[in-house]
Protein backbone atom coordinates (compact mmCIF):
# COMPACT_ATOMS: atom_id res chain seq x y z
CA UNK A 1 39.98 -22.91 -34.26
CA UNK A 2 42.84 -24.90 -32.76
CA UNK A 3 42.57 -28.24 -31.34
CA UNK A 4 42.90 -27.03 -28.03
CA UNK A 5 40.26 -24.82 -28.21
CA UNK A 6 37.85 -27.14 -30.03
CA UNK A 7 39.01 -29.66 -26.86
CA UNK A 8 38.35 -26.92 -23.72
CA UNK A 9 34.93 -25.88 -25.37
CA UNK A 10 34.02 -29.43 -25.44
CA UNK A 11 35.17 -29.97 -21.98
CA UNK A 12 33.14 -26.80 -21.28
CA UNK A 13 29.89 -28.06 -23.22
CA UNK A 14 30.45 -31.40 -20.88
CA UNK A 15 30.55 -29.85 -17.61
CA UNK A 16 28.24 -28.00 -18.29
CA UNK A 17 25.90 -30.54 -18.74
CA UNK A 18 26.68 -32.57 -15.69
CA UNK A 19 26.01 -29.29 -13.80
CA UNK A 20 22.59 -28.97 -15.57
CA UNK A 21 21.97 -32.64 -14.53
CA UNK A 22 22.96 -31.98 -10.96
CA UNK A 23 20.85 -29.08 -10.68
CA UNK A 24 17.91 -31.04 -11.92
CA UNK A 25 18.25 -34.70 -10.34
CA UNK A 26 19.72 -33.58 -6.95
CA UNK A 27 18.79 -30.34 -6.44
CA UNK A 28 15.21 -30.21 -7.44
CA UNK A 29 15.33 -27.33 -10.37
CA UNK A 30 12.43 -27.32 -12.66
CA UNK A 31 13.62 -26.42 -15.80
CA UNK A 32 14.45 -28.43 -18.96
CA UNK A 33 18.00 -28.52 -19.06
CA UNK A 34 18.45 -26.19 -22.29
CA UNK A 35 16.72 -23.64 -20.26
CA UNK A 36 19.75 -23.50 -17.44
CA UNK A 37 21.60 -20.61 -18.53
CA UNK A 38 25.24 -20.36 -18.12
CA UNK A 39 24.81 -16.74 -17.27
CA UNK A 40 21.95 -18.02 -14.65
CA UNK A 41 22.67 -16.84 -10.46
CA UNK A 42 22.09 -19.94 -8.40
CA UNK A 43 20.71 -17.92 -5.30
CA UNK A 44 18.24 -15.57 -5.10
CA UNK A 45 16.11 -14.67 -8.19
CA UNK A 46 17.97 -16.98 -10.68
CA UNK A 47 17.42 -20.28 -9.31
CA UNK A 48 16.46 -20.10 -6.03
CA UNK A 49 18.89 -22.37 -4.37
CA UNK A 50 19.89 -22.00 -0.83
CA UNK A 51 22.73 -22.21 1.31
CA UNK A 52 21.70 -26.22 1.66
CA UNK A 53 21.67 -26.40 -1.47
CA UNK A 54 24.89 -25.18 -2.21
CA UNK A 55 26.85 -27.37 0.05
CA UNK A 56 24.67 -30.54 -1.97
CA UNK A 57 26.28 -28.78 -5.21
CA UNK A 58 29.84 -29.11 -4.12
CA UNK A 59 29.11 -32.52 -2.89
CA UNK A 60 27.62 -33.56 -6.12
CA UNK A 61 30.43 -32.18 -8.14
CA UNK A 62 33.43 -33.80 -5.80
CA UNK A 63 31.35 -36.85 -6.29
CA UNK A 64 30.72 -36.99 -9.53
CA UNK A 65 33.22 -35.32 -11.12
CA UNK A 66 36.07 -36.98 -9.37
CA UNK A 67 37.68 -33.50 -7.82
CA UNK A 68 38.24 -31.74 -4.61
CA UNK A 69 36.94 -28.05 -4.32
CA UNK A 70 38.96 -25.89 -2.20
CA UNK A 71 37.16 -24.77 0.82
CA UNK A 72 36.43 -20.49 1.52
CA UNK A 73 36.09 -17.66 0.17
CA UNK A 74 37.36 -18.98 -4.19
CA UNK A 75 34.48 -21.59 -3.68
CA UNK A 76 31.94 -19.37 -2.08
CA UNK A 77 32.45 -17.01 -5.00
CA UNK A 78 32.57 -19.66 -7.82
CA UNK A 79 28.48 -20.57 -6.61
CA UNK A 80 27.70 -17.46 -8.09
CA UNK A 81 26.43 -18.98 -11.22
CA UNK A 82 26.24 -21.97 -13.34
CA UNK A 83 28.99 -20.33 -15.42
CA UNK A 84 31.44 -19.25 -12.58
CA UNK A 85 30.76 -23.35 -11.26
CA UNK A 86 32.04 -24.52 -14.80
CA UNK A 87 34.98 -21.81 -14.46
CA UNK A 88 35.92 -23.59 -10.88
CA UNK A 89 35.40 -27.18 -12.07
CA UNK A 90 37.72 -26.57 -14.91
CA UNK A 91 40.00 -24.54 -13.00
CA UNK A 92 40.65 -27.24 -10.67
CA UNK A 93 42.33 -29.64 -13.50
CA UNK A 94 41.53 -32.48 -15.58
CA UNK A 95 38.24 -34.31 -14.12
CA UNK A 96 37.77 -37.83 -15.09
């Protein structure tokens, strides 16, 4: 593995954590963190967030994260789930 893999999957591994913190502080999931698939829809079936809830998510993550989302439709379809959030957060550039 090359060093810039080993660093993107541990800048993976760490956003994905803040996004399983998010979910669970701010946003009221009940589930231990390790059981917050990446895979996991946000809406619906998967974790039952709503559209309130999705605006707190962006919030959270320009907050925390130190980044600015783009507004429309790329956001809209990066709240799919946890993974596609990860995919925008790291998509937008470094976030320190």
């Amino acid at each position: 593995m090359t060093p810039d893999t080993s660093a993107y999957l541990e800048r993976r591994r760490q956003v994905l954590a803040e996004v399983r913190d998010i979910l669970i502080t701010r946003l009221k999931v009940e589930r231990a963190p390790e059981h917050i698939d990446p895979d996991a829809y946000l809406f619906g079936t998967g974790l039952g967030l709503d559209s309130v809830d999705a605006v707190e998510l962006v919030v959270a993550l320009e907050q925390r994260l130190g980044l600015k989302l783009p507004e429309g439709a790329r956001t809209l379809r990066s709240l799919r789930t946890v993974g596609t959030v990860i995919d925008q957060v790291l998509g937008v550039g470094e976030t320190s």
